[in-house]
PDB file of N, CA and C in Angstrom:
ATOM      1  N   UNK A   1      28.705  11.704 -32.582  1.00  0.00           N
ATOM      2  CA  UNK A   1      28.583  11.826 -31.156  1.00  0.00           C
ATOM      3  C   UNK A   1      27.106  11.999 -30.828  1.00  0.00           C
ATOM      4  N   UNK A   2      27.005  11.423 -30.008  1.00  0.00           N
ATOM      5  CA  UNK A   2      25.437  11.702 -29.682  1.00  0.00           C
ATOM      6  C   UNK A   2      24.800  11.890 -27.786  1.00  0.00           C
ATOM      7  N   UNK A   3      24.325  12.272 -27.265  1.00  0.00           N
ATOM      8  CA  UNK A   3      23.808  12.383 -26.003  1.00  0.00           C
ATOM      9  C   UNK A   3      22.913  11.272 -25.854  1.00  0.00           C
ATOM     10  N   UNK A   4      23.500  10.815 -24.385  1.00  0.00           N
ATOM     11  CA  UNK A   4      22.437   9.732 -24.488  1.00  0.00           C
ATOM     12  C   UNK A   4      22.004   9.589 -23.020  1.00  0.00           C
ATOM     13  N   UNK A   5      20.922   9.054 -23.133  1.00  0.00           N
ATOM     14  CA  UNK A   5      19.604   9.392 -21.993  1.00  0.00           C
ATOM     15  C   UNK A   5      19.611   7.942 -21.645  1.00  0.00           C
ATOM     16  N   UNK A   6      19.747   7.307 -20.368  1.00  0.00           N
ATOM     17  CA  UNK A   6      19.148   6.491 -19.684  1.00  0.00           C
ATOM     18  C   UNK A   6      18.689   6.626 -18.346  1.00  0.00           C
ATOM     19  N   UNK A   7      17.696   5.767 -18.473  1.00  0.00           N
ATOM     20  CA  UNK A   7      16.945   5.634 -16.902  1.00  0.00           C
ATOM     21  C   UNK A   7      17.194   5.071 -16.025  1.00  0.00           C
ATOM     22  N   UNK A   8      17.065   5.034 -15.116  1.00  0.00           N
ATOM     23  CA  UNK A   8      17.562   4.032 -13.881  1.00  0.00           C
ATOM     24  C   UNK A   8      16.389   4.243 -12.870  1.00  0.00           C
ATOM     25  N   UNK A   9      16.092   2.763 -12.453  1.00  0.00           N
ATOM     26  CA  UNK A   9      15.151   2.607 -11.002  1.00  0.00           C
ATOM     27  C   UNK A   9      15.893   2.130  -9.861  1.00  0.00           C
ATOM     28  N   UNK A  10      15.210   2.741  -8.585  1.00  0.00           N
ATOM     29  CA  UNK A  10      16.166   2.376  -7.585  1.00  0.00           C
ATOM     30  C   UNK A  10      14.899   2.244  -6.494  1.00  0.00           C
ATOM     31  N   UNK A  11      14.735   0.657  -5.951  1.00  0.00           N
ATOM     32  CA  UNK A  11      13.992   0.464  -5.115  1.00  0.00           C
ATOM     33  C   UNK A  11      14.233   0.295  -3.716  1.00  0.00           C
ATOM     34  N   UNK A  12      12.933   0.749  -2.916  1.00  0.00           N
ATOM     35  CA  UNK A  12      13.555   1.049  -1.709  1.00  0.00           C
ATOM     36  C   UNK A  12      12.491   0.755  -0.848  1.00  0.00           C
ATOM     37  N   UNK A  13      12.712   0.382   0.207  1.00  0.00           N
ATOM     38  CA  UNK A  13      11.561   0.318   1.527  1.00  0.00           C
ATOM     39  C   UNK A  13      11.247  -1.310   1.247  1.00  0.00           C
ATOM     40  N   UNK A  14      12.041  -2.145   0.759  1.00  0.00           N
ATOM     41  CA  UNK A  14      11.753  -3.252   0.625  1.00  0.00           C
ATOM     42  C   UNK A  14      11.248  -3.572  -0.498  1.00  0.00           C
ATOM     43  N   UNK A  15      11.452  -2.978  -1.477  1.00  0.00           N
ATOM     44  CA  UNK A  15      10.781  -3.289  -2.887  1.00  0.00           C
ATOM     45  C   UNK A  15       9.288  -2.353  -2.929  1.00  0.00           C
ATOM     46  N   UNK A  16       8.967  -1.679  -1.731  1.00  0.00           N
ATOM     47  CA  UNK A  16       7.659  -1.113  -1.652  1.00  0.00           C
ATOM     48  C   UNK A  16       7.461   0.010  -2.896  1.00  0.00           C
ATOM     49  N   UNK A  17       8.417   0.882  -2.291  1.00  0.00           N
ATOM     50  CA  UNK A  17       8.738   2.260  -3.285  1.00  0.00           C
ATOM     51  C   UNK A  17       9.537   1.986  -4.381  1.00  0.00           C
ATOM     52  N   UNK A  18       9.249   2.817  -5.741  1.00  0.00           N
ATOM     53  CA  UNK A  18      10.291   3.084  -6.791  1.00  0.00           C
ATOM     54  C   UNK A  18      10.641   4.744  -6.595  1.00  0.00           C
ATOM     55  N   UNK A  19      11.977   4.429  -6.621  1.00  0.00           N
ATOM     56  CA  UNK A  19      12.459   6.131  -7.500  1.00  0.00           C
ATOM     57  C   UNK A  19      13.223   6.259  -8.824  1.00  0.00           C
ATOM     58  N   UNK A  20      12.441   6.521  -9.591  1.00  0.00           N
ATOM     59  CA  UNK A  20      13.466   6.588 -11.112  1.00  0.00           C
ATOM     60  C   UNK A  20      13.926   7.879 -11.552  1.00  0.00           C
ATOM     61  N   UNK A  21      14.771   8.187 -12.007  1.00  0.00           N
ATOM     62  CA  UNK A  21      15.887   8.934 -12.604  1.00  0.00           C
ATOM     63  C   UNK A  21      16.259   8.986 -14.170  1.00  0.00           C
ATOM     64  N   UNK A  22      16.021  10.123 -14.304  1.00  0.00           N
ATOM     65  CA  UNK A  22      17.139   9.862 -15.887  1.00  0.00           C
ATOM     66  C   UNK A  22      18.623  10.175 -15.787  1.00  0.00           C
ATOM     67  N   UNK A  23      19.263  10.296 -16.294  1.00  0.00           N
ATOM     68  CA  UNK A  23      20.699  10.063 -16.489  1.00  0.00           C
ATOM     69  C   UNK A  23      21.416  10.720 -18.035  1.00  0.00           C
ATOM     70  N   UNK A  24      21.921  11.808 -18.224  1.00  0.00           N
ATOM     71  CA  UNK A  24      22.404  11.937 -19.562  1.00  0.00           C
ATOM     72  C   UNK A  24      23.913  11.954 -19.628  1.00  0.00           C
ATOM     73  N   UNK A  25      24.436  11.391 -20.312  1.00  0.00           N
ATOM     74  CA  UNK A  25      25.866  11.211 -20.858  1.00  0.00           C
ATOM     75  C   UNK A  25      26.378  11.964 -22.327  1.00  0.00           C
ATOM     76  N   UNK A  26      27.500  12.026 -22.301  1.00  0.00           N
ATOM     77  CA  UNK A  26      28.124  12.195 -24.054  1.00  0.00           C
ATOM     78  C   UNK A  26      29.227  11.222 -23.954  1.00  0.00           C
ATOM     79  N   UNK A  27      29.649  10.316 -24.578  1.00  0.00           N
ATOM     80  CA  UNK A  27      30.450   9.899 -24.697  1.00  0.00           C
ATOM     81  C   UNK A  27      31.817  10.244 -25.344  1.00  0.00           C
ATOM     82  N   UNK A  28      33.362  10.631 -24.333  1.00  0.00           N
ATOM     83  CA  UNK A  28      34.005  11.565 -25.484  1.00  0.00           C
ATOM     84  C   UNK A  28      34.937  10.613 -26.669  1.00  0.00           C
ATOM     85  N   UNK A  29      34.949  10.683 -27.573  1.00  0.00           N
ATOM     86  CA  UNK A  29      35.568   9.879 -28.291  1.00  0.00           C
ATOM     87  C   UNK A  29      37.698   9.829 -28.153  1.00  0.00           C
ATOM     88  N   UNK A  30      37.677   8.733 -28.466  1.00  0.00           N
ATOM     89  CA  UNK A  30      38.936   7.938 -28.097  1.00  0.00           C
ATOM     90  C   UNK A  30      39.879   9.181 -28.715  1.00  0.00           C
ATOM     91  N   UNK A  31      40.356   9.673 -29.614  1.00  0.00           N
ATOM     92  CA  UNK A  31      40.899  10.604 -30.273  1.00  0.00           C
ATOM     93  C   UNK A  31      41.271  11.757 -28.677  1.00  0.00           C
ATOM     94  N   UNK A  32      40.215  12.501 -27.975  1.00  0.00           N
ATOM     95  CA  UNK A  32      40.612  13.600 -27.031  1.00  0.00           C
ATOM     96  C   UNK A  32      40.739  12.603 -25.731  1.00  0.00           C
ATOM     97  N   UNK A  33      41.062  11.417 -25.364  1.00  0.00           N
ATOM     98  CA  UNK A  33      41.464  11.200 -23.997  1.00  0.00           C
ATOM     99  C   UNK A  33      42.308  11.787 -23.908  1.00  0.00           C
ATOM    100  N   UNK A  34      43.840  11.737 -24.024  1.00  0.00           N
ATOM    101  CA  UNK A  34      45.103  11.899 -23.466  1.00  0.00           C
ATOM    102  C   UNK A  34      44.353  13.706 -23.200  1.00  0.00           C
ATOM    103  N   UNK A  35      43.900  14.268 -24.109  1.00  0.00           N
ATOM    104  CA  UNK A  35      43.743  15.642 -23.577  1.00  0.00           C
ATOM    105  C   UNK A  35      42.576  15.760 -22.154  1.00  0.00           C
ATOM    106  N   UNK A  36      41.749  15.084 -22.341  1.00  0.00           N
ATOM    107  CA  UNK A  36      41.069  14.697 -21.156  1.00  0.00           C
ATOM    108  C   UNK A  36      41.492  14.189 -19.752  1.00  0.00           C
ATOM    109  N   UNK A  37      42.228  13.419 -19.610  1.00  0.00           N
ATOM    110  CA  UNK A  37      43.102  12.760 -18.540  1.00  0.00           C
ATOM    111  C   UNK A  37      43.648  13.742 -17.762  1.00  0.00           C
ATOM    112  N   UNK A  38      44.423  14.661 -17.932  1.00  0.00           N
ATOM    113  CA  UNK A  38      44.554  15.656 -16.400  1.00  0.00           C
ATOM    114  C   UNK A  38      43.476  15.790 -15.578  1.00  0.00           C
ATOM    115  N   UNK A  39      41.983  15.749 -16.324  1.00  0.00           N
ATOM    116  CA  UNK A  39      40.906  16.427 -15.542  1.00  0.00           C
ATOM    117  C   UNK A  39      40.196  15.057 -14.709  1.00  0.00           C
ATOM    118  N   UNK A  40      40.245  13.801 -15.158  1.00  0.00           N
ATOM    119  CA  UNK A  40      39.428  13.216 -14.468  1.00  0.00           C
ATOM    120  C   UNK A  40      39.728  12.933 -12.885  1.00  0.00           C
ATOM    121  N   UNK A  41      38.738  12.484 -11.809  1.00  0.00           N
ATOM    122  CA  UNK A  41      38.684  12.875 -10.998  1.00  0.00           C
ATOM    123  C   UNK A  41      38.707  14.230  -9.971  1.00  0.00           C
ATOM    124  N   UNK A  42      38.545  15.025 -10.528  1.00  0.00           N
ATOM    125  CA  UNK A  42      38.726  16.281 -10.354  1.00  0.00           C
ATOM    126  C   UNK A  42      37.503  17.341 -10.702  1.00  0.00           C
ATOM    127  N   UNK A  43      36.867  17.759  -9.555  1.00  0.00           N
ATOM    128  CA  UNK A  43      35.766  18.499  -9.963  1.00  0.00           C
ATOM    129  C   UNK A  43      35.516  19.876 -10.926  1.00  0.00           C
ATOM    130  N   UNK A  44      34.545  19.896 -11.669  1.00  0.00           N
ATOM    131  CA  UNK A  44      34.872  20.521 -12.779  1.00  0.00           C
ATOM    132  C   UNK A  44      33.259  21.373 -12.466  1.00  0.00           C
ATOM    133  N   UNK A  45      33.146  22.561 -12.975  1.00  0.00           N
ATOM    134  CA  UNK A  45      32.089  23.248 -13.046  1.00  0.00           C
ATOM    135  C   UNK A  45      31.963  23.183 -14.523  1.00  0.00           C
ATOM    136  N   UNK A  46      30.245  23.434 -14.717  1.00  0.00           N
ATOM    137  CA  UNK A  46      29.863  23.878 -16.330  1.00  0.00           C
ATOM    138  C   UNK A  46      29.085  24.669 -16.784  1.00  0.00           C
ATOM    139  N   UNK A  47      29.150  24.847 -18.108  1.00  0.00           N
ATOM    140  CA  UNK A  47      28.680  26.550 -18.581  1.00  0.00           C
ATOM    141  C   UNK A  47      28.342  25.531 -20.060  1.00  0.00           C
ATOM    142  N   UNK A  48      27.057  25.942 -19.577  1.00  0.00           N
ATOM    143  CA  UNK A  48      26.415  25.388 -21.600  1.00  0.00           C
ATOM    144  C   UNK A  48      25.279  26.128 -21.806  1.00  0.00           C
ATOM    145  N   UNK A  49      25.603  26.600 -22.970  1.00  0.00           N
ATOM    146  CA  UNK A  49      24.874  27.017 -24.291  1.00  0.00           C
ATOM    147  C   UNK A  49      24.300  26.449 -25.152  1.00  0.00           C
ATOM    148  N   UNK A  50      23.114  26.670 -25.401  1.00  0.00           N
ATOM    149  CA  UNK A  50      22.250  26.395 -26.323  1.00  0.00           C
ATOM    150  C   UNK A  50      22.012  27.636 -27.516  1.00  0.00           C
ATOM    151  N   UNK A  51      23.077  27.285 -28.779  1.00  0.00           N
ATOM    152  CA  UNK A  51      22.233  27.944 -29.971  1.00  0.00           C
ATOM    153  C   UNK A  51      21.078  27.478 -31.059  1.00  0.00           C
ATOM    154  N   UNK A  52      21.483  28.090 -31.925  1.00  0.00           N
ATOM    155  CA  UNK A  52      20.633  27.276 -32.952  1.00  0.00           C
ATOM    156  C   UNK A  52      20.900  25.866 -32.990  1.00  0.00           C
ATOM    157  N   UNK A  53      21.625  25.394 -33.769  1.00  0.00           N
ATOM    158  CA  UNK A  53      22.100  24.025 -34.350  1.00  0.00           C
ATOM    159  C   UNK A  53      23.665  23.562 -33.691  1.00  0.00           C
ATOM    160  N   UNK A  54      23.911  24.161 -32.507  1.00  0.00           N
ATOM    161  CA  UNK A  54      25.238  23.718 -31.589  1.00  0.00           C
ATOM    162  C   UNK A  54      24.522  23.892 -30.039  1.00  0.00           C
ATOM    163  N   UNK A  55      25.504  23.140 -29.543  1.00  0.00           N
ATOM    164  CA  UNK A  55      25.323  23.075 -27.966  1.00  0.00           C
ATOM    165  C   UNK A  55      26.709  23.421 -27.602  1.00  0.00           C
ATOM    166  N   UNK A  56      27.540  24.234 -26.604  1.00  0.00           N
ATOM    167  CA  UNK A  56      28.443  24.222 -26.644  1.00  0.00           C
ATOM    168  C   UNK A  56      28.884  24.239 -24.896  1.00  0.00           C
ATOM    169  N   UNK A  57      29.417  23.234 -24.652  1.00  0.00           N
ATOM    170  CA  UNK A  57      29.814  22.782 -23.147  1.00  0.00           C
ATOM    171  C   UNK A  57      30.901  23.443 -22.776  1.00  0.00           C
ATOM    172  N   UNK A  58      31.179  23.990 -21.659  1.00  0.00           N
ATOM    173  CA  UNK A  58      32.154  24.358 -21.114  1.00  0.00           C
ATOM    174  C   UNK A  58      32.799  23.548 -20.198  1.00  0.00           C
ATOM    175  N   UNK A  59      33.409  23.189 -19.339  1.00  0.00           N
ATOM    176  CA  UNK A  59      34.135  22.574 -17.918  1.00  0.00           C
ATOM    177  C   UNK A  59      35.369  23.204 -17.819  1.00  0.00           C
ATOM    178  N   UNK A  60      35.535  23.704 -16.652  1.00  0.00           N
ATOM    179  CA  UNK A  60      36.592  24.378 -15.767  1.00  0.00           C
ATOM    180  C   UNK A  60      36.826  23.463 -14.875  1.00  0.00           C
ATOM    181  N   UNK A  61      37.937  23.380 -14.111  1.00  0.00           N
ATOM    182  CA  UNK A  61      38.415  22.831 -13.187  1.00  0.00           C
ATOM    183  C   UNK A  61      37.999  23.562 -11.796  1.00  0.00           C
ATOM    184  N   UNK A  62      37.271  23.532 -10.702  1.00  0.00           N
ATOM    185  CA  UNK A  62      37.383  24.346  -9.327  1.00  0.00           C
ATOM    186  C   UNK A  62      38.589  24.061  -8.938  1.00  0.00           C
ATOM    187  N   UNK A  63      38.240  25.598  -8.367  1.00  0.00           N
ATOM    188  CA  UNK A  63      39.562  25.959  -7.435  1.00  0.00           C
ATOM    189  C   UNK A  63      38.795  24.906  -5.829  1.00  0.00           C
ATOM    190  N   UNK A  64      39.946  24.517  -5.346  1.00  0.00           N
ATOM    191  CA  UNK A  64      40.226  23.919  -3.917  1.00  0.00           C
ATOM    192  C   UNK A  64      40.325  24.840  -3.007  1.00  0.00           C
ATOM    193  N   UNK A  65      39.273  24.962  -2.177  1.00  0.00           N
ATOM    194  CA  UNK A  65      39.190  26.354  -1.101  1.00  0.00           C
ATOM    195  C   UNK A  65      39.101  25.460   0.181  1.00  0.00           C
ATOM    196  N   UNK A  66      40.289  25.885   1.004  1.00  0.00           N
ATOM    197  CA  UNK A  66      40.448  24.727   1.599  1.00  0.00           C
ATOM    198  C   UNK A  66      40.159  25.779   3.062  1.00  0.00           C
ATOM    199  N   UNK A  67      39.498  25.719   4.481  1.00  0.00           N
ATOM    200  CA  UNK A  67      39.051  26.244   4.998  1.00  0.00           C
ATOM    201  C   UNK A  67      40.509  26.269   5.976  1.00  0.00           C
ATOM    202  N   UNK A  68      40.748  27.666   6.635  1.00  0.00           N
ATOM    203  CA  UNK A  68      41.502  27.643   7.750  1.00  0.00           C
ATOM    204  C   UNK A  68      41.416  26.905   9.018  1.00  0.00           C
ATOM    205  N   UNK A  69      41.922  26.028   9.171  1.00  0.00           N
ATOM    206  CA  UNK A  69      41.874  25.148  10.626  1.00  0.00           C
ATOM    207  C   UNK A  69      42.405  25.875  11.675  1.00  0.00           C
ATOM    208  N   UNK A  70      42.940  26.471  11.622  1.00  0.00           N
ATOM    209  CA  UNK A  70      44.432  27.295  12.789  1.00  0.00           C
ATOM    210  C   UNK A  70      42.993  27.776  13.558  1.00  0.00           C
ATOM    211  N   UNK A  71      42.070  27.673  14.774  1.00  0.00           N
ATOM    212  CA  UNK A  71      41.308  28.722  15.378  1.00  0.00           C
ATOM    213  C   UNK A  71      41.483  29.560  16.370  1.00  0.00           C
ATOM    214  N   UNK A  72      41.627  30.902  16.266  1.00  0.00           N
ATOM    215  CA  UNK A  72      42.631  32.112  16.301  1.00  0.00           C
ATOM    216  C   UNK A  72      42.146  32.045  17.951  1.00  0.00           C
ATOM    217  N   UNK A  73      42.854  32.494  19.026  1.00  0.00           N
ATOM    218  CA  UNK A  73      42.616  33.038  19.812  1.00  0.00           C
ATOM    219  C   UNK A  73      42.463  31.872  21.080  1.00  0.00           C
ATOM    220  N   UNK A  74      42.091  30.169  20.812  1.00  0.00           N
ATOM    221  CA  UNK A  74      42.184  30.041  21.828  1.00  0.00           C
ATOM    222  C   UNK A  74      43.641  29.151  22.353  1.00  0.00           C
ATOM    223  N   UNK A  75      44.351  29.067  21.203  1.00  0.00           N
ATOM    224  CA  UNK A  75      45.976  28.545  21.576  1.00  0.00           C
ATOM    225  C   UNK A  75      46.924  29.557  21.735  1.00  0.00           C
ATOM    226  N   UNK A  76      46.336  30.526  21.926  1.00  0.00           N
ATOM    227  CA  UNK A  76      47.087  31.995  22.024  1.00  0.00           C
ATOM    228  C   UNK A  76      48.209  32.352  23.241  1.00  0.00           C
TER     229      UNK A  76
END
């Protein structure tokens, strides 16, 4: 498995301006999809660690905090 870094340019103002970007990925291998698949599309927070000789990623799923619409007091 490896992390991998690409760049991307994105021109703008008519070709005047560049803005470039890097980009890092992991690719997860074919073996953990089916365990992967509940989560995609679905926003995920992350928690990573850096030790010695491991990196170790976290992803959680967010909770959906969905705001009260009902506004109190003037359909009263």
């Amino acid at each position: 498995m490896k992390i991998r870094c690409r760049k991307s340019k994105k021109q703008y103002l008519g070709n005047k301006n560049v803005y470039e970007y890097e980009q890092r990925s992991i690719c997860i291998p074919s073996r953990y999809h089916k365990d992967v698949e509940p989560f995609l599309g679905s926003d995920l927070d992350m928690i990573l660690k850096a030790e010695k000789n491991k990196v170790v990623i976290v992803l959680e799923s967010r909770e959906k905090v969905s705001v009260n619409r009902k506004t109190i007091g003037k359909n009263m």
